[in-house]
N, C-alpha and C. Protein backbone atom coordinates (compact mmCIF):
# COMPACT_ATOMS: atom_id res chain seq x y z
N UNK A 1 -17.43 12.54 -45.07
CA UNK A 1 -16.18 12.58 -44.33
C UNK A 1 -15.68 11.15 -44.13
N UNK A 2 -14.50 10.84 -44.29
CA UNK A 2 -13.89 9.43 -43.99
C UNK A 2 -13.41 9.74 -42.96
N UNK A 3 -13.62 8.31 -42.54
CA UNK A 3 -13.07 8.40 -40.95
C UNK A 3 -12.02 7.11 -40.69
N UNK A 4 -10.92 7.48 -40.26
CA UNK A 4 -9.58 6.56 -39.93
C UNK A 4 -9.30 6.10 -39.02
N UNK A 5 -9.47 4.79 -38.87
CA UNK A 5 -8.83 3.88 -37.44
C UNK A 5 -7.30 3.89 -37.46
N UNK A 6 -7.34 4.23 -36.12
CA UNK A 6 -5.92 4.41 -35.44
C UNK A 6 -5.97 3.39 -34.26
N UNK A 7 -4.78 3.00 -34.26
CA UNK A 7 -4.20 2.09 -33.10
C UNK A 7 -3.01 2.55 -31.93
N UNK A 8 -3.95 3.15 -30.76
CA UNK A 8 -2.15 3.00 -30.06
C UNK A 8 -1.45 2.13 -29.79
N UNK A 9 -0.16 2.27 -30.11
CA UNK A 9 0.59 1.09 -29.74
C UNK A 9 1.46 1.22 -28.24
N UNK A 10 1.49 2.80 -27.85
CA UNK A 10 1.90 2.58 -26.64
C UNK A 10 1.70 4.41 -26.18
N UNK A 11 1.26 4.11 -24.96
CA UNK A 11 1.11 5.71 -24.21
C UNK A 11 2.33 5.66 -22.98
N UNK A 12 2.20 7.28 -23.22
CA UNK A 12 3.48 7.39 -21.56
C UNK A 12 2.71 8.41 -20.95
N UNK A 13 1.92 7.92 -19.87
CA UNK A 13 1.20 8.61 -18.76
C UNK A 13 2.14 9.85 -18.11
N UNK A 14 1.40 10.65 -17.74
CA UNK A 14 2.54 11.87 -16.78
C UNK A 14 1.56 11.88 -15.89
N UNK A 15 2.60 11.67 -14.69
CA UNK A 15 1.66 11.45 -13.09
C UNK A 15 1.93 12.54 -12.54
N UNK A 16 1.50 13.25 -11.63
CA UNK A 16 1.69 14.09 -10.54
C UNK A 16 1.81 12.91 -9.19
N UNK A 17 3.06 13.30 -8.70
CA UNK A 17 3.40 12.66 -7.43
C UNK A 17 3.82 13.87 -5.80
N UNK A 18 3.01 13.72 -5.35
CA UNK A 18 4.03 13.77 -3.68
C UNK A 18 4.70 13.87 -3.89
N UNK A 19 5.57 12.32 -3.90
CA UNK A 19 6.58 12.10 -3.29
C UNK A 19 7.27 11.19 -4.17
N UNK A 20 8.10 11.46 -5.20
CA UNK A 20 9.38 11.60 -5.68
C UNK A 20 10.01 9.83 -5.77
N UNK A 21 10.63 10.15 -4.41
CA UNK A 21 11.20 8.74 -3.82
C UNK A 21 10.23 7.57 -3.63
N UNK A 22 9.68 7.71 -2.74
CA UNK A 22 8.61 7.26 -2.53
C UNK A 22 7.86 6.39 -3.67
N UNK A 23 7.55 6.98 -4.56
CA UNK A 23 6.75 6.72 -5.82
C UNK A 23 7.60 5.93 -6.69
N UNK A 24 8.95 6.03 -6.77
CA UNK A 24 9.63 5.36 -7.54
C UNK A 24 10.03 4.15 -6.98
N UNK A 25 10.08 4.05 -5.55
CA UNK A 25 10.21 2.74 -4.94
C UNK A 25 9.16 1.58 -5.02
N UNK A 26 8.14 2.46 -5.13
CA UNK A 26 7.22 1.38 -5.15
C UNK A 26 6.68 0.70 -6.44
N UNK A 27 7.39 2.00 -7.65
CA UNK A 27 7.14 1.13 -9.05
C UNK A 27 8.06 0.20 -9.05
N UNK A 28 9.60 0.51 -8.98
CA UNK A 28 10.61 -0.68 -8.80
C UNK A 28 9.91 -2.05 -8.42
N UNK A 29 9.86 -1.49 -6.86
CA UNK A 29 9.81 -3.05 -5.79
C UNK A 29 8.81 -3.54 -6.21
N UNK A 30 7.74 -2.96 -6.12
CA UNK A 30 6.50 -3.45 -6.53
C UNK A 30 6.05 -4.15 -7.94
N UNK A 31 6.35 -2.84 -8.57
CA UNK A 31 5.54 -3.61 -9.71
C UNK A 31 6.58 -3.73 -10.89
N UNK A 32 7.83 -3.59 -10.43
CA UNK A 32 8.96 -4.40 -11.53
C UNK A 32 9.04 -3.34 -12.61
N UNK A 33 9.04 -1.65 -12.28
CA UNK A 33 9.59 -1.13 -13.16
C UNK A 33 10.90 -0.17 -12.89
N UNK A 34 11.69 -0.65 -13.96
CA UNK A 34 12.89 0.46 -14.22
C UNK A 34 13.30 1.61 -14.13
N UNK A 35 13.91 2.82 -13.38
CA UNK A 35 14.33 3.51 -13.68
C UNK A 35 15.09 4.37 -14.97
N UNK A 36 14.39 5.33 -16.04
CA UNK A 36 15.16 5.32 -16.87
C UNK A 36 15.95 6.75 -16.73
N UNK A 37 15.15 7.72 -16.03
CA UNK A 37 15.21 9.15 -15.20
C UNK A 37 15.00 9.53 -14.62
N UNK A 38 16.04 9.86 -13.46
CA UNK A 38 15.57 10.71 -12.60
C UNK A 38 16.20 11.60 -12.54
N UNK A 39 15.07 12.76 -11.91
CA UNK A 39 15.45 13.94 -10.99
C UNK A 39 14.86 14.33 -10.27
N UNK A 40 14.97 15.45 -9.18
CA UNK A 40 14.23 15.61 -7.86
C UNK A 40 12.62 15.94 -8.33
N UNK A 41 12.54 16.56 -9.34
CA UNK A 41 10.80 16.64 -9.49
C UNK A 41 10.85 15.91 -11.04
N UNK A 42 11.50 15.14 -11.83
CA UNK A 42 11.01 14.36 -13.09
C UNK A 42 11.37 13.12 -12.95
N UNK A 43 10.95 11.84 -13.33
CA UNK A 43 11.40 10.85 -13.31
C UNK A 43 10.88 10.19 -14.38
N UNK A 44 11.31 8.90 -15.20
CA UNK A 44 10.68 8.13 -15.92
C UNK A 44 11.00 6.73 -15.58
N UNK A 45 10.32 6.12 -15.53
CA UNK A 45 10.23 4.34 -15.37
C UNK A 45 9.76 4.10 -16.53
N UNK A 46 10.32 2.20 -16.49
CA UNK A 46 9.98 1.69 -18.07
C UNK A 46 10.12 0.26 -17.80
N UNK A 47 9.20 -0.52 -18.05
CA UNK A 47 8.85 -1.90 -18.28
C UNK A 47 7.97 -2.55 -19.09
N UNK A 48 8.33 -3.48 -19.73
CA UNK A 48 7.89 -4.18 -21.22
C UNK A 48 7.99 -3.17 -22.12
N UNK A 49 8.71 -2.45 -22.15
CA UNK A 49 8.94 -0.95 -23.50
C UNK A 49 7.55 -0.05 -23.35
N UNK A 50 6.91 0.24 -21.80
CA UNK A 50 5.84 0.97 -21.97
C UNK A 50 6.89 1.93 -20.59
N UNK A 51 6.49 2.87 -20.89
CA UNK A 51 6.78 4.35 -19.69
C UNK A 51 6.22 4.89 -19.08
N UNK A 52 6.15 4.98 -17.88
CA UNK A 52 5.77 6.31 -17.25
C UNK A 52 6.42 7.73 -16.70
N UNK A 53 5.92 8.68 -16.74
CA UNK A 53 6.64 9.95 -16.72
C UNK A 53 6.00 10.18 -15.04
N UNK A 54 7.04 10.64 -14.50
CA UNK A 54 6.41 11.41 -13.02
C UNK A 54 6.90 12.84 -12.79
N UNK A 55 5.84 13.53 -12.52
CA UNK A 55 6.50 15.06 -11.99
C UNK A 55 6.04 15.36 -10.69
N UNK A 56 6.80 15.64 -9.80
CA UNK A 56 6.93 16.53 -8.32
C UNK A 56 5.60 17.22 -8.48
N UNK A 57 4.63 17.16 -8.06
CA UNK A 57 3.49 18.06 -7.84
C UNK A 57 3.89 19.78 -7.47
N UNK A 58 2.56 20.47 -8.00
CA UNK A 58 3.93 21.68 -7.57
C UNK A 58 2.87 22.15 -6.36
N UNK A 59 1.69 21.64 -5.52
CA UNK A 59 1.59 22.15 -4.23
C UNK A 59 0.75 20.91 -4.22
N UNK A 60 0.09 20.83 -2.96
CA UNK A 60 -0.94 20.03 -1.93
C UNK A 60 -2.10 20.24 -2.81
N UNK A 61 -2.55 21.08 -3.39
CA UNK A 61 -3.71 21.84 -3.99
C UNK A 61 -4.11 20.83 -5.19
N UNK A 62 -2.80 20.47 -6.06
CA UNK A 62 -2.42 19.67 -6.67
C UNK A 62 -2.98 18.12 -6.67
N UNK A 63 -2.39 17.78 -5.40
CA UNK A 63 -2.41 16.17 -5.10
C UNK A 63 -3.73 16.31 -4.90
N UNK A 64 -4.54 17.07 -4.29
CA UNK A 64 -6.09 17.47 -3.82
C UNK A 64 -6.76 16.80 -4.62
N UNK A 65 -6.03 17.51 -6.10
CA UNK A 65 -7.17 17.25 -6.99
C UNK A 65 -7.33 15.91 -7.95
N UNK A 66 -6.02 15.26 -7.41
CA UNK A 66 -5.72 14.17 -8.28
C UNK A 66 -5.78 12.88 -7.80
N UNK A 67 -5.74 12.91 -5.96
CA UNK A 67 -6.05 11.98 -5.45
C UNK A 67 -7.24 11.01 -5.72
N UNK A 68 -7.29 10.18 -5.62
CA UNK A 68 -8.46 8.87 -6.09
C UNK A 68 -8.75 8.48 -7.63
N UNK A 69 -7.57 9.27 -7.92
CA UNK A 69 -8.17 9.15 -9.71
C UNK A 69 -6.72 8.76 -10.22
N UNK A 70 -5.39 9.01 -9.46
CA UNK A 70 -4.22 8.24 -10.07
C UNK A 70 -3.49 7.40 -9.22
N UNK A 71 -3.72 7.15 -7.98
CA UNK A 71 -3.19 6.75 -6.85
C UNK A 71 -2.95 5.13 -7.02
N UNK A 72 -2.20 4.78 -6.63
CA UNK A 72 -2.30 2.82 -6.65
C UNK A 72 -2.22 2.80 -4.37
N UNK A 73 -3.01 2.61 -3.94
CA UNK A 73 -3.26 1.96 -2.64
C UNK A 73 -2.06 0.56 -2.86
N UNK A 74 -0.92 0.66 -2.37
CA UNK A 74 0.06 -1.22 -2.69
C UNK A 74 -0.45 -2.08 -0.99
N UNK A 75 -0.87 -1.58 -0.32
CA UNK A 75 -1.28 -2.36 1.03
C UNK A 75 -1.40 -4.03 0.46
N UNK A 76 -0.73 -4.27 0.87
CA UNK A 76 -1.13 -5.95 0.55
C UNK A 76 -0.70 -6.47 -0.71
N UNK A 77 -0.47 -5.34 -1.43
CA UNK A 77 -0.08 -5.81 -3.38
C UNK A 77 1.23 -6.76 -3.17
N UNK A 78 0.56 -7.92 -4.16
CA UNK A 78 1.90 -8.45 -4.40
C UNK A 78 2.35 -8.85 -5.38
N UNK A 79 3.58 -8.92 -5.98
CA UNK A 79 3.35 -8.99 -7.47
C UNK A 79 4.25 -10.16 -7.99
């Protein structure tokens, strides 16, 4: 079997968020990314030509399970 190296050259993460607003403020302010879409549960940001996708969580059950594993803590971040 041959086997083929591949290179990514760029991924677009899909987050589960809370909170919508919230989440997009703090990619802006924070960490200097763009708005390229929004809507009340989709959004996309974009900086240096890399993306992220966000969707509205669709319950608590949700965030439950995703907490500590996609979260950014900004307390103190400065960028």
């Amino acid at each position: 079997m041959m086997t083929m190296n591949y290179t990514a050259k760029k991924i677009s993460p899909m987050l589960a968020v809370a909170d919508m607003e919230e989440t997009l403020a703090f990619y802006h302010d924070i960490l200097g990314f763009t708005p390229r879409m929004k809507f009340a549960e989709y959004a996309i940001v974009e900086r240096d030509g890399q993306t992220i996708h966000f969707m509205k969580a669709a319950s608590e059950e949700v965030m439950r399970c995703v907490r500590g594993h996609t979260e950014i803590l900004h307390r103190g971040f400065q960028h």
